[in-house]
Protein backbone atom coordinates (compact mmCIF):
# COMPACT_ATOMS: atom_id res chain seq x y z
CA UNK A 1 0.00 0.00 0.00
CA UNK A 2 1.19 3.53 -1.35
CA UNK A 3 1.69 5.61 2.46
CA UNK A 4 -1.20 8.11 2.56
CA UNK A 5 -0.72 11.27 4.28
CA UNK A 6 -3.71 13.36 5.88
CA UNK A 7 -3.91 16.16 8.00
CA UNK A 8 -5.71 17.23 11.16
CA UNK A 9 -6.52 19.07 13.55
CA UNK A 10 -5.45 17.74 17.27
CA UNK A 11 -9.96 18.24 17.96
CA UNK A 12 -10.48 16.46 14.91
CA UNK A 13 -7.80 13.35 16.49
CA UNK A 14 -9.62 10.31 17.97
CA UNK A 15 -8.42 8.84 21.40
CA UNK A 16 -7.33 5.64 19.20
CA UNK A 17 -5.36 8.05 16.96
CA UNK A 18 -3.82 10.39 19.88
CA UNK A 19 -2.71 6.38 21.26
CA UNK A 20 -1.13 5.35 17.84
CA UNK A 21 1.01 9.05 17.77
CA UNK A 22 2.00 8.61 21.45
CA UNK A 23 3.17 4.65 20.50
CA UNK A 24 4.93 6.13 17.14
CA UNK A 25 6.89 8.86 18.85
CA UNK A 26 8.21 6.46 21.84
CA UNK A 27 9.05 4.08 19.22
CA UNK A 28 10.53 6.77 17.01
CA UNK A 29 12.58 8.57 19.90
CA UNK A 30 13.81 5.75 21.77
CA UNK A 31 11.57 5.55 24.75
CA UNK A 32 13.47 9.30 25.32
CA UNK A 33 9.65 11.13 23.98
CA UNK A 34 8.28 12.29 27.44
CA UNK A 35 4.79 13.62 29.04
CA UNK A 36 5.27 17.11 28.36
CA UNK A 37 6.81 16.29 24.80
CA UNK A 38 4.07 14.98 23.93
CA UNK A 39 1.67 17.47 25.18
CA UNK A 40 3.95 20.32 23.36
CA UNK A 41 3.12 18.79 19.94
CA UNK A 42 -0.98 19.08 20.70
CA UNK A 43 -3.11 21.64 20.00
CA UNK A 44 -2.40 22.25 16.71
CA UNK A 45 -2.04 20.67 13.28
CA UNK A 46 -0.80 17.44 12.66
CA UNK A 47 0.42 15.35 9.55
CA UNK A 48 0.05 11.69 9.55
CA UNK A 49 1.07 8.68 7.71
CA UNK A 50 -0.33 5.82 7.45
CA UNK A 51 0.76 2.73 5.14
CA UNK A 52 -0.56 -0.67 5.54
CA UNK A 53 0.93 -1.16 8.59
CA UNK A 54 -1.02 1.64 10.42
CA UNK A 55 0.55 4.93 11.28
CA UNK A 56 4.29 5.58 10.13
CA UNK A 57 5.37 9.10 10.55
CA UNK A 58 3.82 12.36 12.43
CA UNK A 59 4.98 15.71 12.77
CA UNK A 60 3.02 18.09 13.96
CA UNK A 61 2.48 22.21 14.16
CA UNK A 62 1.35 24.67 16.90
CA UNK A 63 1.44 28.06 17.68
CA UNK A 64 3.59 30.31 19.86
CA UNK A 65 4.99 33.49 20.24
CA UNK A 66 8.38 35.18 19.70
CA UNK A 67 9.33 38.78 20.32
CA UNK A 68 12.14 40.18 17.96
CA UNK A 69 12.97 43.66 17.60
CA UNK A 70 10.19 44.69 20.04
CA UNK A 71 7.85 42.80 17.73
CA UNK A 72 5.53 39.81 18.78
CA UNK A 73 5.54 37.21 15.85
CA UNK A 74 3.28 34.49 15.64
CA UNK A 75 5.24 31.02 15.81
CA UNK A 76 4.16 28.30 13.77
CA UNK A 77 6.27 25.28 15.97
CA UNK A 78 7.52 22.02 14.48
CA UNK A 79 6.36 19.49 17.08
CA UNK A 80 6.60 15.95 17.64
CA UNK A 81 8.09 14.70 14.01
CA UNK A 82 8.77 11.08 13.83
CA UNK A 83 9.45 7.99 11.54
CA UNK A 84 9.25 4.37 12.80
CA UNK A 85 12.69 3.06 12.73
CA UNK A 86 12.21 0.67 9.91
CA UNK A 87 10.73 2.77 7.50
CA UNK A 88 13.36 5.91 7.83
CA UNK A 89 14.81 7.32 5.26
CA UNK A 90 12.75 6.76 2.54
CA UNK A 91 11.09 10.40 2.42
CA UNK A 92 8.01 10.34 4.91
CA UNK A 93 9.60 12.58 7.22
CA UNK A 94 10.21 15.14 4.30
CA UNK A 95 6.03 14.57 3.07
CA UNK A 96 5.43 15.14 7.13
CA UNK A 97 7.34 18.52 6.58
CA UNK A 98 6.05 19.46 3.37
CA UNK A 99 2.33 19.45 4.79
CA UNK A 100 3.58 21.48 7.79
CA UNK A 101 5.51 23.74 6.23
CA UNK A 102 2.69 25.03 3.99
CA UNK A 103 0.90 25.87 7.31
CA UNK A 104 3.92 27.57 8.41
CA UNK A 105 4.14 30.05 5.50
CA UNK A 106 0.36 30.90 5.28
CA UNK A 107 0.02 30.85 8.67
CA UNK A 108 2.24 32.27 9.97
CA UNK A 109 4.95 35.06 10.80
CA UNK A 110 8.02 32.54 11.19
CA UNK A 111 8.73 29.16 11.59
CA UNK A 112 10.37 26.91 14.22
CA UNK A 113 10.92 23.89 15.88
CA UNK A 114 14.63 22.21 18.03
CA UNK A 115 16.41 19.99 15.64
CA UNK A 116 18.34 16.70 17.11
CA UNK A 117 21.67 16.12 15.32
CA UNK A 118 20.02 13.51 13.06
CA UNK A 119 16.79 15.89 12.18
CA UNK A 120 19.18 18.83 11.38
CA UNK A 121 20.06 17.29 8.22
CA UNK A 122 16.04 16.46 6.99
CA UNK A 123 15.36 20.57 7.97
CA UNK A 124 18.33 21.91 6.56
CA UNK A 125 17.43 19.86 3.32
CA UNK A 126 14.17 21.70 3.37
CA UNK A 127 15.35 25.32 3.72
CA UNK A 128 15.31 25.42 7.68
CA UNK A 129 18.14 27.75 8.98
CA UNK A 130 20.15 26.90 12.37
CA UNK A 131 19.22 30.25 14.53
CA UNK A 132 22.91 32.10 14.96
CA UNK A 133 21.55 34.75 17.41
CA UNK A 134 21.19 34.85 21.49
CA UNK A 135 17.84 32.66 22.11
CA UNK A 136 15.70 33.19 25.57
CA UNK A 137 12.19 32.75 26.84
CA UNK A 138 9.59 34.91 28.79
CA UNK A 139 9.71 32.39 32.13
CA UNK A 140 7.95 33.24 35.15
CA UNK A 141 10.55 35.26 36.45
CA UNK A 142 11.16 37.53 33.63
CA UNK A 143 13.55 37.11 30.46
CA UNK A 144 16.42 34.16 30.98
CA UNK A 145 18.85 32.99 28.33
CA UNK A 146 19.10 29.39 26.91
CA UNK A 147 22.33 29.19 25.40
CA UNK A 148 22.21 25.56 25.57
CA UNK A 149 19.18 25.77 23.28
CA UNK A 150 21.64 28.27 21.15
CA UNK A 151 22.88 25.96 17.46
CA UNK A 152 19.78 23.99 17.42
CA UNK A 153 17.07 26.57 17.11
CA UNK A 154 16.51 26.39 13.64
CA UNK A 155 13.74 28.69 11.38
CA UNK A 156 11.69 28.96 8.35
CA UNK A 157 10.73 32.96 7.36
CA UNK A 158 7.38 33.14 6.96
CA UNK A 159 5.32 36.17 6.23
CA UNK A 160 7.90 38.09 8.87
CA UNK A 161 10.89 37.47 6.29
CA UNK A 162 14.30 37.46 7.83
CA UNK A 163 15.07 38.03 11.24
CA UNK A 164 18.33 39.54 12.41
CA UNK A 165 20.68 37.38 14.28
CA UNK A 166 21.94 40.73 16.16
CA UNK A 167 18.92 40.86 17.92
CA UNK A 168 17.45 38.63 20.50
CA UNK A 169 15.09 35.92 19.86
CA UNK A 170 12.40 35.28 22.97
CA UNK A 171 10.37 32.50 22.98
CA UNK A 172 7.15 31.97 24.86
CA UNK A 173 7.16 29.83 28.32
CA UNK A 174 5.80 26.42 28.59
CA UNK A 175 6.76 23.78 30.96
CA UNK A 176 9.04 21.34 30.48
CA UNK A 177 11.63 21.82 27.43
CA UNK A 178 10.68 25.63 26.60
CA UNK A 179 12.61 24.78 23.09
């Protein structure tokens, strides 16, 4: 069976499918894909794969916020993307991204998402850019740095265009990993 790729809302998800994306991404990341991993990639738009098999690959998108320059930007945030082990590398992670990604740039002002050494390759194929700039977050407490989040931010320009890496990129709060 040719993989078939649909997209979805996380409202539109049944419990059944929400199981089969949790069972994907533990498989997919190792038993290393936590609670609040998980919960960061809901709430937004997801792209699934299914082959004959069941489901195959997932990625999701959400929204967040990011101030540069004084300006709040509306985040469209890679989420959640995984392959089953024995079906990488034969393109479903790039048809995952290409469904996100045209979210991303109709969406929204920028794109995002925190690559692993082995994604960076798959985002960089597609266009994504490793952030060079300072990256923090609005926390709780006020505005805090992240330079170990700092070489594996990476964007996509949206409707915003290019940012400048001379200037400060904050990201919204959220528990857990903020990146």
């Amino acid at each position: 069976m040719t993989p078939r790729l649909r997209t979805a809302h996380t409202a539109e998800l049944t419990p059944a499918e929400l199981r089969a994306v949790r069972a994907l991404l533990d498989d997919a990341f190792g038993g290393e894909f936590g609670d609040e991993d998980f919960e960061h990639g809901l709430g937004g738009v997801h792209a699934l794969v299914h082959d004959g098999s069941g489901l195959v690959a997932h990625g999701s998108v959400v929204m967040r916020r990011a101030r540069h320059r004084g300006r709040w930007l509306r985040v469209g945030y890679v989420e959640a993307v995984g392959v089953r082990p024995e079906v990488r590398r034969t393109g479903l992670g790039g048809r995952v991204m290409e469904a996100l990604e045209r979210f991303v740039d109709r969406a929204y002002d920028l794109g995002a998402l925190s690559a692993s050494d082995d994604g960076a390759r798959l985002y960089a194929a597609r266009g994504w850019r490793p952030w060079t700039g300072r990256v923090c977050a609005l926390s709780p407490d006020g505005i805090v740095h992240l330079p170990e989040e700092e070489g594996s931010v990476h964007l996509r320009p949206a409707l915003a265009g290019p940012l400048d890496p001379g200037q400060e990129l904050v990201f919204d709060w959220r528990d857990g990993d903020v990146l």
